[in-house]
N, C-alpha and C. Protein backbone atom coordinates (compact mmCIF):
# COMPACT_ATOMS: atom_id res chain seq x y z
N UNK A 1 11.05 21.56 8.54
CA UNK A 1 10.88 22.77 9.32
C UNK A 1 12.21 23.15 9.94
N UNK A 2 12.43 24.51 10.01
CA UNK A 2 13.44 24.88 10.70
C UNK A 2 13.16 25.32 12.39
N UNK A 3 14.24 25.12 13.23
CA UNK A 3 14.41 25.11 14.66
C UNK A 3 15.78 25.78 15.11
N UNK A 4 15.73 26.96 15.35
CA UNK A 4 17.00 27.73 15.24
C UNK A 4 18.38 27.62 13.83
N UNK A 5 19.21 27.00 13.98
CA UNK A 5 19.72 26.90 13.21
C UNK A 5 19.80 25.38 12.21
N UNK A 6 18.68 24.59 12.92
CA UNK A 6 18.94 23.24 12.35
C UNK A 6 17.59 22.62 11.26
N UNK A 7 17.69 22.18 10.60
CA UNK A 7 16.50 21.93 9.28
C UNK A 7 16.15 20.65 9.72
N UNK A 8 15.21 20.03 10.07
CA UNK A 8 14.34 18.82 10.28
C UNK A 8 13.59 18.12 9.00
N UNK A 9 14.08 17.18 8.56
CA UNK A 9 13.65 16.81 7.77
C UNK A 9 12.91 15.48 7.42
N UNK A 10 11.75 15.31 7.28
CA UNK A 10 10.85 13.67 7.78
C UNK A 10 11.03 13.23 6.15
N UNK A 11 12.18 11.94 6.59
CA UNK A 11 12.42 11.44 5.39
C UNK A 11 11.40 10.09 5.14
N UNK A 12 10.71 9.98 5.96
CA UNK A 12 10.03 8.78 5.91
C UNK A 12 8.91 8.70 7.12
N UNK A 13 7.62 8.38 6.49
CA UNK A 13 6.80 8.05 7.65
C UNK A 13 5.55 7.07 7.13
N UNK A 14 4.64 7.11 8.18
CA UNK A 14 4.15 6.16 7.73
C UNK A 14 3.40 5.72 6.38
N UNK A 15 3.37 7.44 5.94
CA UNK A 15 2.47 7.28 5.11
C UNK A 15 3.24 6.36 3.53
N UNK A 16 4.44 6.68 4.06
CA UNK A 16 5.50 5.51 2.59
C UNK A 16 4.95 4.51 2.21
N UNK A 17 4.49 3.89 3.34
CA UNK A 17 3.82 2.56 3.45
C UNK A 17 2.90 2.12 2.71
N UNK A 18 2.24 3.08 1.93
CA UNK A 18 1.29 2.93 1.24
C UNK A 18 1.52 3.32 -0.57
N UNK A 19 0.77 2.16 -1.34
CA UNK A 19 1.35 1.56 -2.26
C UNK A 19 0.14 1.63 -3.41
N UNK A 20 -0.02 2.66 -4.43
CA UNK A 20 -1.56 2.71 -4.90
C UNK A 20 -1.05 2.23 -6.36
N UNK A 21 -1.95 0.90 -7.16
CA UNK A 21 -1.62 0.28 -8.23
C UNK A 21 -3.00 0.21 -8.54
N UNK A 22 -2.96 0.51 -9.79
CA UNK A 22 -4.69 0.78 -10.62
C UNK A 22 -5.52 1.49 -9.68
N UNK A 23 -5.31 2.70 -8.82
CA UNK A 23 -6.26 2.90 -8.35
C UNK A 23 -6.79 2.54 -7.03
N UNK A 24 -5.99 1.54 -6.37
CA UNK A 24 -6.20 0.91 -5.27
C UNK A 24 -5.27 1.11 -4.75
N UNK A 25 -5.20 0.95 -3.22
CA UNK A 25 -4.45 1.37 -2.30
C UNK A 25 -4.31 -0.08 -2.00
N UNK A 26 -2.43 -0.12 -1.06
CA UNK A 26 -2.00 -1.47 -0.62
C UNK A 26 -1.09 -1.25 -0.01
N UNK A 27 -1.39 -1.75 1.24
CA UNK A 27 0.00 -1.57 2.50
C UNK A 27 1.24 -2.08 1.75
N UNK A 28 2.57 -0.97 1.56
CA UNK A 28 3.70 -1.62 1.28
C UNK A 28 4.55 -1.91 2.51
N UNK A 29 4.17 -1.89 3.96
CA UNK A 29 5.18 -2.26 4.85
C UNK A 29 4.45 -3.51 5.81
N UNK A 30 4.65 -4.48 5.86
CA UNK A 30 4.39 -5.92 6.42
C UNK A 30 4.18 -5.97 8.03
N UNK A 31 5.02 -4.54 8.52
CA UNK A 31 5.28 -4.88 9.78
C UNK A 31 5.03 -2.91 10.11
N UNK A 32 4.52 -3.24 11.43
CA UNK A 32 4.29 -1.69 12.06
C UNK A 32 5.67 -0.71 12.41
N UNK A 33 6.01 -1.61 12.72
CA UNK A 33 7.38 -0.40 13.31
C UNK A 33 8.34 0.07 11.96
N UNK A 34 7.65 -0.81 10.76
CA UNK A 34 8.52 0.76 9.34
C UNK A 34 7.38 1.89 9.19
N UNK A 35 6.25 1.93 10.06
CA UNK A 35 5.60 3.30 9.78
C UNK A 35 5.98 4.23 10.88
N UNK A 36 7.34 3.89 11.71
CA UNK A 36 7.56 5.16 12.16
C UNK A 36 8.41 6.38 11.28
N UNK A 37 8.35 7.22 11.95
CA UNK A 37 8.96 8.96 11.48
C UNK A 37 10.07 8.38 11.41
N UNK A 38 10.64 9.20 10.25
CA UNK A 38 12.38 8.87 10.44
C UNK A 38 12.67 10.61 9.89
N UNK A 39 13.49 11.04 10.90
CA UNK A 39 14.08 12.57 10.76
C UNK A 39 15.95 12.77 10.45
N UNK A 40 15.96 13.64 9.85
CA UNK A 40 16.86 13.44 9.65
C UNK A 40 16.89 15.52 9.74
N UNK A 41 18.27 15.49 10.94
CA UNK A 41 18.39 17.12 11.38
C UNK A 41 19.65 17.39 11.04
N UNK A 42 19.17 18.44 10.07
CA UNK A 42 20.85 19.13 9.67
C UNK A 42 21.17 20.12 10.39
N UNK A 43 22.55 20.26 11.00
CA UNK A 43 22.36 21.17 11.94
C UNK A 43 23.07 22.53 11.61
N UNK A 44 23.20 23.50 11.95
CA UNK A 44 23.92 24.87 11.23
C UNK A 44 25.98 24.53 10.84
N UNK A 45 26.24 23.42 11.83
CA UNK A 45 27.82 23.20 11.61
C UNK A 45 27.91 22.62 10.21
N UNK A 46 26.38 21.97 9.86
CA UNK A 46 27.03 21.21 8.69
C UNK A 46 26.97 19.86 9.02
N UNK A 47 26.86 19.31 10.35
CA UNK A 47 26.80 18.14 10.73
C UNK A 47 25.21 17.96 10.60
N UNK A 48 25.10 16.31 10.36
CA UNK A 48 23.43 15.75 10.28
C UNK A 48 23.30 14.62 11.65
N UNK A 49 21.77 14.42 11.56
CA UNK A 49 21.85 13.41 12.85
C UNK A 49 20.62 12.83 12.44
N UNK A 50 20.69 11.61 11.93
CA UNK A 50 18.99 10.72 11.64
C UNK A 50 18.67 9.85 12.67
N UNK A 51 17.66 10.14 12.61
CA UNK A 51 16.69 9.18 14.56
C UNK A 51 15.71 8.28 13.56
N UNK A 52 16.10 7.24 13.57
CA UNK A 52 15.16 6.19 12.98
C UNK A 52 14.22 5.38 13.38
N UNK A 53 13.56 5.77 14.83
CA UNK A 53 12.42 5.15 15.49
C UNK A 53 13.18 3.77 15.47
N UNK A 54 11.55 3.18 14.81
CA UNK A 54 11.75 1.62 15.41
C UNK A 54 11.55 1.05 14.03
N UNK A 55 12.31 1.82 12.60
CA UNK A 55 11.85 1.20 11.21
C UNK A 55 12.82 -0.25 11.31
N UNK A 56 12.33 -0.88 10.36
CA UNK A 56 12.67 -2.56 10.33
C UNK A 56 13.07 -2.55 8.41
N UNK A 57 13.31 -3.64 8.03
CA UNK A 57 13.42 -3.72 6.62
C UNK A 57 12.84 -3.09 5.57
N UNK A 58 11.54 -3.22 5.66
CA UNK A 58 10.83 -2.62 4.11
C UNK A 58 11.15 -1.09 4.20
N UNK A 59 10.98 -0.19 5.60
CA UNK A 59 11.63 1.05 5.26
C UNK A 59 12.51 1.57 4.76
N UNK A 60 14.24 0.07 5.32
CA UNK A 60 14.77 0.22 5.30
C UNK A 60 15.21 0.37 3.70
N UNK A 61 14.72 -0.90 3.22
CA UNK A 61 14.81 -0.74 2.04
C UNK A 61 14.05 0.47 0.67
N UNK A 62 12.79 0.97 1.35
CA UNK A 62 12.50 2.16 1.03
C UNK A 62 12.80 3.45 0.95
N UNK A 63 13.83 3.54 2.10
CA UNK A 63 14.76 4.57 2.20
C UNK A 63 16.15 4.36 1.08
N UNK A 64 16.42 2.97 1.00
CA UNK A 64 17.84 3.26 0.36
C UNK A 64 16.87 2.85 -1.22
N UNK A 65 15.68 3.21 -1.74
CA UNK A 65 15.42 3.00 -2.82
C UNK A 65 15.14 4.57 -3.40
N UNK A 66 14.96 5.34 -2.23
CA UNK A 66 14.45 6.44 -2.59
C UNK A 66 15.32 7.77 -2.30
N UNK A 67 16.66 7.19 -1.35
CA UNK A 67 17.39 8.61 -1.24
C UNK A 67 19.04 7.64 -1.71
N UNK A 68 19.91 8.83 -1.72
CA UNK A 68 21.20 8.38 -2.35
C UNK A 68 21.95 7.89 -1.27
N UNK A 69 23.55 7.27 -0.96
CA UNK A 69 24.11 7.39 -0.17
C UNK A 69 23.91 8.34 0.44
N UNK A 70 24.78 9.56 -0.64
CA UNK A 70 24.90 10.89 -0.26
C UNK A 70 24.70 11.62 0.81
N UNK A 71 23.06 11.36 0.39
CA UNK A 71 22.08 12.48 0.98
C UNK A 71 21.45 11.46 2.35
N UNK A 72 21.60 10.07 2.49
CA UNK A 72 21.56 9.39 3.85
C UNK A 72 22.81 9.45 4.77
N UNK A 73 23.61 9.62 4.34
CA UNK A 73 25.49 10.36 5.37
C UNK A 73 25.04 10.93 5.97
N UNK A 74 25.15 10.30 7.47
CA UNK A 74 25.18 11.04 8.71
C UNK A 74 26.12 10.78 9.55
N UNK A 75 26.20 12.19 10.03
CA UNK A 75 27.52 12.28 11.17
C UNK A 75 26.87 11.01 12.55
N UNK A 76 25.75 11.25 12.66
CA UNK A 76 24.97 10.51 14.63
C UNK A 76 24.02 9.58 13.90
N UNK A 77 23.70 8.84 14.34
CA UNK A 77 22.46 7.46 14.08
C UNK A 77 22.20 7.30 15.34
N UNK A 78 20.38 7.69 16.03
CA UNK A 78 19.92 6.99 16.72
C UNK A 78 19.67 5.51 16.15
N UNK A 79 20.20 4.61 16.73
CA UNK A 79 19.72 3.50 15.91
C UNK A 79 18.11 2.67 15.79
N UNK A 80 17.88 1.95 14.97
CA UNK A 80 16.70 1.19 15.35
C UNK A 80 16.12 0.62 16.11
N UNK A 81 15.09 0.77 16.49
CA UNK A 81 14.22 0.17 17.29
C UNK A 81 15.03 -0.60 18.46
N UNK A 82 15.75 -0.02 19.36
CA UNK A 82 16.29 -0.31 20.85
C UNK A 82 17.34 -1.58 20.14
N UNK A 83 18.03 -1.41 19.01
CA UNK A 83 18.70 -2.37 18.67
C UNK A 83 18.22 -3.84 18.30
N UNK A 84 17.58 -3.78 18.34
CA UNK A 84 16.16 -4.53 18.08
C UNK A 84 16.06 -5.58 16.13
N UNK A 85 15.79 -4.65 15.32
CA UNK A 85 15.79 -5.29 14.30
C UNK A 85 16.78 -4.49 13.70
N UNK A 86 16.97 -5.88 12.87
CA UNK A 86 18.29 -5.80 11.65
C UNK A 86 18.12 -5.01 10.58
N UNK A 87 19.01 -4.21 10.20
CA UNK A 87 19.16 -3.19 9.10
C UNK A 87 20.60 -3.70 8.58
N UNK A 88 19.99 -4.28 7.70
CA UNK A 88 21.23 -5.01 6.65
C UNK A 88 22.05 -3.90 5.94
N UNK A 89 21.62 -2.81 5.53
CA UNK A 89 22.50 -2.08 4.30
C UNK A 89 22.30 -0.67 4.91
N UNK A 90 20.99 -0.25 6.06
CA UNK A 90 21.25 1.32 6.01
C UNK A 90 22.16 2.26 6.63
N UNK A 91 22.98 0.96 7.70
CA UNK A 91 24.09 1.81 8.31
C UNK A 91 25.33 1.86 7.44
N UNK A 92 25.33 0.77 6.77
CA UNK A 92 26.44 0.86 5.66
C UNK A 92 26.27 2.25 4.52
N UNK A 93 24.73 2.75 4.25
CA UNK A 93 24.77 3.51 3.46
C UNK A 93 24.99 4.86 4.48
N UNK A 94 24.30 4.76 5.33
CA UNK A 94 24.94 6.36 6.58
C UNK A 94 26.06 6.39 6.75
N UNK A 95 26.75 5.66 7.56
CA UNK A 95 28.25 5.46 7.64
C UNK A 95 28.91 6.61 9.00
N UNK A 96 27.68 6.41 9.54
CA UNK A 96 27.60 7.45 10.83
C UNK A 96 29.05 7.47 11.80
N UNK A 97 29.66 8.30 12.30
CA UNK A 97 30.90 8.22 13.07
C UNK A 97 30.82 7.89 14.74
N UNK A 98 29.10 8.08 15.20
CA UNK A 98 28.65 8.36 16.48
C UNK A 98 26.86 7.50 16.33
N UNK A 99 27.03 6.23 16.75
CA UNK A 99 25.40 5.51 17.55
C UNK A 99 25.21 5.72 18.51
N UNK A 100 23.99 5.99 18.56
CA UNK A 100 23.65 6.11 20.29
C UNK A 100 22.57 5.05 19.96
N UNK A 101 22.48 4.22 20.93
CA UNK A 101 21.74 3.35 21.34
C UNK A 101 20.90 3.37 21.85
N UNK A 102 19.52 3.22 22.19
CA UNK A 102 18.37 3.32 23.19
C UNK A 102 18.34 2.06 23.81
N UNK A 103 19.47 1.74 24.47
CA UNK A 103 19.22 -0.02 25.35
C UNK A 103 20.40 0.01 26.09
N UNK A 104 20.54 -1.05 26.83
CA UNK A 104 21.03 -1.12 28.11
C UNK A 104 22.22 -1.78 27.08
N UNK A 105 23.08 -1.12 27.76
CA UNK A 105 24.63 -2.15 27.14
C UNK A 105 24.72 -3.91 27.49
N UNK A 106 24.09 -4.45 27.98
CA UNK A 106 24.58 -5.72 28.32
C UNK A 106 23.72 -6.13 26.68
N UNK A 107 23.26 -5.64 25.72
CA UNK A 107 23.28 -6.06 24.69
C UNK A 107 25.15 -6.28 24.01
N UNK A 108 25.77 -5.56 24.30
CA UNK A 108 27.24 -5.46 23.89
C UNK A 108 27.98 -7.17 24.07
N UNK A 109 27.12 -7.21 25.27
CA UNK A 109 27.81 -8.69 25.88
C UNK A 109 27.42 -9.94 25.11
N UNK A 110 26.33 -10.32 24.07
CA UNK A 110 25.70 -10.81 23.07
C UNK A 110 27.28 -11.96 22.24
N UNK A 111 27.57 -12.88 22.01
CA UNK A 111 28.57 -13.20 21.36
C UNK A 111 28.21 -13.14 20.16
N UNK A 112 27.05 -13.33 19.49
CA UNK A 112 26.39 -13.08 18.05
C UNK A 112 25.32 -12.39 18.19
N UNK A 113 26.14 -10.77 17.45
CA UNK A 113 24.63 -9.99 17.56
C UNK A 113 24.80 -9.41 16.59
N UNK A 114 23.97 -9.92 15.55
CA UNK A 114 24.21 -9.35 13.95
C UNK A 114 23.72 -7.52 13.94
N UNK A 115 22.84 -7.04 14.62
CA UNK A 115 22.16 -6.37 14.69
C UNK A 115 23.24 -5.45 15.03
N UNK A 116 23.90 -5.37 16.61
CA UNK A 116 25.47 -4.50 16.28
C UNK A 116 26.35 -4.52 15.86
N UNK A 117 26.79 -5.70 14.82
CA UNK A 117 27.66 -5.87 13.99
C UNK A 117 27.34 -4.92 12.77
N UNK A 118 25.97 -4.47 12.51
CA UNK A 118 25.88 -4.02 11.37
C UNK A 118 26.46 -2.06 11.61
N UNK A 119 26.10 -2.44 12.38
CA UNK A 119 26.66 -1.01 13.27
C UNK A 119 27.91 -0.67 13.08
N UNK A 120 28.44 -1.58 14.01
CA UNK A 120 30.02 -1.66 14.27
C UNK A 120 30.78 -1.93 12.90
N UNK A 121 30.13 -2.26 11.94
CA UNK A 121 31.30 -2.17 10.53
C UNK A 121 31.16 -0.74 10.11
N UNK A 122 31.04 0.36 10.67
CA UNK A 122 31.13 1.99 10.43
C UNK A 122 31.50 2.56 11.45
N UNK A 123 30.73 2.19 13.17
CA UNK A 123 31.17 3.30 14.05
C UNK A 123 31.85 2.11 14.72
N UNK A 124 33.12 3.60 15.40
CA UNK A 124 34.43 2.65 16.17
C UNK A 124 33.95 2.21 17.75
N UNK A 125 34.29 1.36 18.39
CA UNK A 125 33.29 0.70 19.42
C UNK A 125 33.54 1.78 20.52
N UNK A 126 34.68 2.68 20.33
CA UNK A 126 34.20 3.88 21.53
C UNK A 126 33.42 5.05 20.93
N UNK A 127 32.75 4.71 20.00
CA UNK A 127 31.63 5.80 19.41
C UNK A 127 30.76 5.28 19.33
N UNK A 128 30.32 4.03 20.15
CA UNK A 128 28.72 4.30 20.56
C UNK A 128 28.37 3.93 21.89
N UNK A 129 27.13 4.72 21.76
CA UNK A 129 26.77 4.78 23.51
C UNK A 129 25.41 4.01 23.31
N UNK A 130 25.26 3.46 25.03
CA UNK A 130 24.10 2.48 25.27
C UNK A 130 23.48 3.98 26.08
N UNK A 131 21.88 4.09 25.88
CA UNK A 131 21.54 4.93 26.77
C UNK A 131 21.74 4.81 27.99
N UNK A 132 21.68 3.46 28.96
CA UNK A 132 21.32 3.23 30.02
C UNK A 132 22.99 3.00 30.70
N UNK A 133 23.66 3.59 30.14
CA UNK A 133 25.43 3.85 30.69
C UNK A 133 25.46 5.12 31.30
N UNK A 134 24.42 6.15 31.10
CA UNK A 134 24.84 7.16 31.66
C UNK A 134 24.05 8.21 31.08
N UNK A 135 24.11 9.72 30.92
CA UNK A 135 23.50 10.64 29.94
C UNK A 135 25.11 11.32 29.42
N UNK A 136 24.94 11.28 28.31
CA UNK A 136 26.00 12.05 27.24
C UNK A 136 25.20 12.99 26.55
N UNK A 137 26.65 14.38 26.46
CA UNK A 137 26.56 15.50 25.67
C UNK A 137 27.49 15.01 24.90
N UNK A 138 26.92 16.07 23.79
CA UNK A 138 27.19 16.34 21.90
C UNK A 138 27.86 17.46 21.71
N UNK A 139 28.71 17.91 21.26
CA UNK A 139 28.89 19.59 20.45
C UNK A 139 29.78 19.31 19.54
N UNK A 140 29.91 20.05 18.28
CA UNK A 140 30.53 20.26 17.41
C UNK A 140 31.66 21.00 17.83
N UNK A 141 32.56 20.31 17.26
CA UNK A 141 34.29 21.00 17.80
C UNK A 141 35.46 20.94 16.74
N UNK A 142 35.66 22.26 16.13
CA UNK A 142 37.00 21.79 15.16
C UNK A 142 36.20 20.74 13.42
N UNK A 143 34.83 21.06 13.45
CA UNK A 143 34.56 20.42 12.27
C UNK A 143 33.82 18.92 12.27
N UNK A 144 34.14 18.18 14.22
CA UNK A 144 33.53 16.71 14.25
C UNK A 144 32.80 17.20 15.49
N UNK A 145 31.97 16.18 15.87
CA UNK A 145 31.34 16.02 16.69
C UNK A 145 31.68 15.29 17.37
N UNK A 146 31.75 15.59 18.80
CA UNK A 146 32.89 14.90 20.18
C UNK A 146 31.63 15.02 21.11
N UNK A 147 32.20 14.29 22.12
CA UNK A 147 31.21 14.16 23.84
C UNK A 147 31.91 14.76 24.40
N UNK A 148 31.64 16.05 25.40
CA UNK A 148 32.22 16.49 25.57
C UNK A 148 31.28 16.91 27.04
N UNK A 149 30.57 15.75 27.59
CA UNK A 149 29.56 15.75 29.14
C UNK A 149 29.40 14.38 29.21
N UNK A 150 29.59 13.52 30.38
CA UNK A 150 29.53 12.26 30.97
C UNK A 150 29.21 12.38 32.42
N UNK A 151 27.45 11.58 32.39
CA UNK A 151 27.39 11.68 33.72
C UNK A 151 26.67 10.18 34.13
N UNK A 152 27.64 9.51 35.24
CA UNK A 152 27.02 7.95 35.39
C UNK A 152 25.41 7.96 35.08
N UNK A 153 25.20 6.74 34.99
CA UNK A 153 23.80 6.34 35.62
C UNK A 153 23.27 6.74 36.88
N UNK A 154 22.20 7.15 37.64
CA UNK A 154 22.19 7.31 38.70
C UNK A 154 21.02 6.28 39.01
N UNK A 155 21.38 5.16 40.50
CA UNK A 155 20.02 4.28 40.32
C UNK A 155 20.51 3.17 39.65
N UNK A 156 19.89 1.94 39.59
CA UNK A 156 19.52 0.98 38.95
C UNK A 156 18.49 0.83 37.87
N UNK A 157 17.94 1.97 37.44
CA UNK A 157 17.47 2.11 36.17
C UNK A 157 16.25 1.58 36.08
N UNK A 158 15.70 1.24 37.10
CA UNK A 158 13.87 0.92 37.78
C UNK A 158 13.72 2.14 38.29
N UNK A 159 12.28 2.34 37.76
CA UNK A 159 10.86 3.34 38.56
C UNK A 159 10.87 2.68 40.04
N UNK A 160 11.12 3.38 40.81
CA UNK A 160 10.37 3.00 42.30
C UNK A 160 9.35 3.48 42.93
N UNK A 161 8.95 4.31 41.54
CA UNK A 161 7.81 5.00 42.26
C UNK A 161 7.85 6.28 42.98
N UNK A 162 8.88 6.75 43.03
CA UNK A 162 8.57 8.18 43.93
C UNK A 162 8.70 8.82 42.84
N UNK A 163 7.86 10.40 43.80
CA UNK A 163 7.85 11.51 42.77
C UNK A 163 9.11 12.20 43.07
N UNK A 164 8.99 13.08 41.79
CA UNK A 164 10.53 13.76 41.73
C UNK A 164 10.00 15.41 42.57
């Protein structure tokens, strides 16, 4: 579907998961979190941005069985599942310039963390952000996509319960 100038595209959901041989139906994903949505938004600059929920291996590998490098090249990668599970080959096939993270950076502090290593062999370690560092803006500038809004954390990053 289109959304002003940008094309949304659900490259994967849950329904992948499912696997029909003679007639019968058979879960092809082992684990719940490869039946999330995976979108992938092209935006009018020409730049793309894929948000990959919380998919884990068999998607992963469903995705790189079913689309090309090519057409998985993205400029932004929300990454997986809060950094969470390992994606052996799909950041290597995106090759994204910009992660954003959904987790608190003291994952960074990790001395073995295969999970952002797989990351970090594509994006440069000041191109990715932990959500919980702050809120960052995006815009297209000159052909790349730069941050170009930084605003701390505000808080310690607990509900205390009041209303806003």
């Amino acid at each position: 579907f289109m959304l002003a100038d940008s094309l949304f595209e659900v490259i994967q959901t849950h329904e992948d998961g499912i696997l029909e041989v003679e007639n019968e139906r058979f879960p092809g994903f082992r684990g719940f979190n490869d039946t999330s949505t995976v979108l992938r938004i092209g935006m009018g600059s020409g730049k793309t941005f894929v948000i990959l929920g919380d998919v884990d291996d068999d998607a992963e590998m469903m995705m790189l069985k079913h689309y090309s490098p090519e057409y998985l090249k993205s400029d932004v990668v929300q990454v997986a599942h809060h950094l969470i599970n390992l994606l052996k080959y799909l950041y290597d096939a995106m090759k994204p310039s910009i992660a954003l993270i959904p987790q608190d950076s003291d994952e960074r502090e990790k001395e073995v963390n295969p999970e952002l290593e797989a990351v970090r062999r594509n994006v440069k370690e000041e191109d990715i952000y932990f959500a919980y560092d702050g809120t960052d803006g995006f815009r297209v500038e000159n052909g790349e996509v730069v941050r170009f809004y930084h605003e701390e954390k505000v808080g310690d990053g607990v509900y205390d319960g009041s209303e806003i």
